[in-house]
Structure formats: C-alpha cells, structure tokens
Protein backbone atom coordinates (compact mmCIF):
# COMPACT_ATOMS: atom_id res chain seq x y z
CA UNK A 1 206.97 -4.20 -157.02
CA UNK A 2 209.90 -6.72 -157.00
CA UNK A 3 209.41 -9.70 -159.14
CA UNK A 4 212.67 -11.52 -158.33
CA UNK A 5 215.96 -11.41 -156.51
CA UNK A 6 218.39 -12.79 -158.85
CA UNK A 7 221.77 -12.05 -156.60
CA UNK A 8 222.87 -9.83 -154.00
CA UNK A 9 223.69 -6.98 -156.78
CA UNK A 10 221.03 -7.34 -158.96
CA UNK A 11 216.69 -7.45 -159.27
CA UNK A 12 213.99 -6.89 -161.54
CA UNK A 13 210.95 -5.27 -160.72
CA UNK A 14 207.71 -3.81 -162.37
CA UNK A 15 206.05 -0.77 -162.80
CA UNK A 16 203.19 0.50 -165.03
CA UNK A 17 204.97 0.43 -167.96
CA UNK A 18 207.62 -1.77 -167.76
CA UNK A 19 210.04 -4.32 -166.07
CA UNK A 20 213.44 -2.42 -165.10
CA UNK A 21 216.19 -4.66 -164.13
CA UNK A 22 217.96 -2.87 -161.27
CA UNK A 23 221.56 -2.74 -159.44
CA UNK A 24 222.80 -2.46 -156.08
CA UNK A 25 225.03 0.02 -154.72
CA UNK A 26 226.29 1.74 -151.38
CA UNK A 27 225.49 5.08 -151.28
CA UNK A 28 227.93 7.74 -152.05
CA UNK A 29 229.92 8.76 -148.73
CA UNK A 30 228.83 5.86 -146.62
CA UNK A 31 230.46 3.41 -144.87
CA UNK A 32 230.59 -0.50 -145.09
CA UNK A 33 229.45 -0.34 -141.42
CA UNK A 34 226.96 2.00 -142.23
CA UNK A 35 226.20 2.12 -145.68
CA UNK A 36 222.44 2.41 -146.97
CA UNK A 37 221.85 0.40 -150.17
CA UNK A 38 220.12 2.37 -153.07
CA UNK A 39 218.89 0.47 -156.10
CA UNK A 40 218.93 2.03 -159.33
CA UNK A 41 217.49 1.20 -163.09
CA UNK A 42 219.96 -0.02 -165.02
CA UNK A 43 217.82 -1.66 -167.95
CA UNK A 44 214.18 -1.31 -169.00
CA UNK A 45 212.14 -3.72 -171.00
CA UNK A 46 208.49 -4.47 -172.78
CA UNK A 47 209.51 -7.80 -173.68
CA UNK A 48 210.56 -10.97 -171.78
CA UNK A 49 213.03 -12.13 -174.35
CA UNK A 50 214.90 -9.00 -173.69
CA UNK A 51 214.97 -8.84 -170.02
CA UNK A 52 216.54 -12.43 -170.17
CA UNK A 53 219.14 -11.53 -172.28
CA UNK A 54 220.25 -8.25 -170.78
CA UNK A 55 219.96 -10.57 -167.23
CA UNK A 56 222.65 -13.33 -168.90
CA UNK A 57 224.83 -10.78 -170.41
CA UNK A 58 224.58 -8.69 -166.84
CA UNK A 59 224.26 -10.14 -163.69
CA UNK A 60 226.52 -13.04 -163.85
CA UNK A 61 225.43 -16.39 -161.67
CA UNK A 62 221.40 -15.76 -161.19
CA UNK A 63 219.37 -18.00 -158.48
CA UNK A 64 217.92 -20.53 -160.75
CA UNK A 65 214.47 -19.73 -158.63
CA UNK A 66 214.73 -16.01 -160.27
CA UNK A 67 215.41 -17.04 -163.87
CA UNK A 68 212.49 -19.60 -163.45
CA UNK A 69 210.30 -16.90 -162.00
CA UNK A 70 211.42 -14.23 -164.92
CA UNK A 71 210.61 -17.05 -167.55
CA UNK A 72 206.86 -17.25 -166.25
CA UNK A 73 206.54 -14.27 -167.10
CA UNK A 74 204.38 -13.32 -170.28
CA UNK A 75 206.23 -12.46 -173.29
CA UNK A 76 205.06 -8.53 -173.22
CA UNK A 77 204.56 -6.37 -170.62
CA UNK A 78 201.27 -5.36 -170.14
C-alpha cells in the first residue's frame, strides 16, 4: 500500500514487515512514448528515523505533504 508520493521518482510504501522506499524507472527496452513505469525497492526500514534519513539523503526536493505524512508515522513499524 502506498503511504506517500514524495516526487515523480520516488515513494514509500508498506508491507507486512516493513516500509520500503521505492524508485521509478522506465522499463528496459521501452520507449518514452511508450514506456511502462516499474517501481522497485530501493531501501527498507523498521524505523521512522531511518526512512527519513535515507528519504533526505535520496530523493532530493520531497512534497512537503509527503515528509509531513512520513513524520506521522509511528516510530517502529509494526
């Protein structure tokens, strides 16, 4: 499940076990007309403190709605 958008390269969403922050990326062979996006893990995290570091040292400029949504979250992942 996505949690937030933070740019047009870059996500973080949640599963069981953790958040995963995740990149954007054209799929191999395609073209701009045509190309299919295909997010990928980049980053995995347990704790919120984490995930907002990796996102600073990462994504570069973030939607300030994101980061405000990522630092609601609780401090572990449950």
């Amino acid at each position: 499940m996505m949690i937030a958008r933070l740019n047009d390269r870059w996500r973080v969403v949640d599963d069981p076990l953790q958040w995963m922050l995740q990149y954007r990326r054209n799929k191999h062979g395609s073209s701009a007309e045509d190309a299919e996006d295909v997010w990928g893990g980049r980053r995995f995290f347990r704790t919120r403190t984490a995930l907002l570091r990796d996102v600073r040292e990462l994504c570069g400029p973030v939607d300030p709605s994101a980061l405000r949504i990522i630092a609601s979250l609780p401090d572990r992942h449950a």
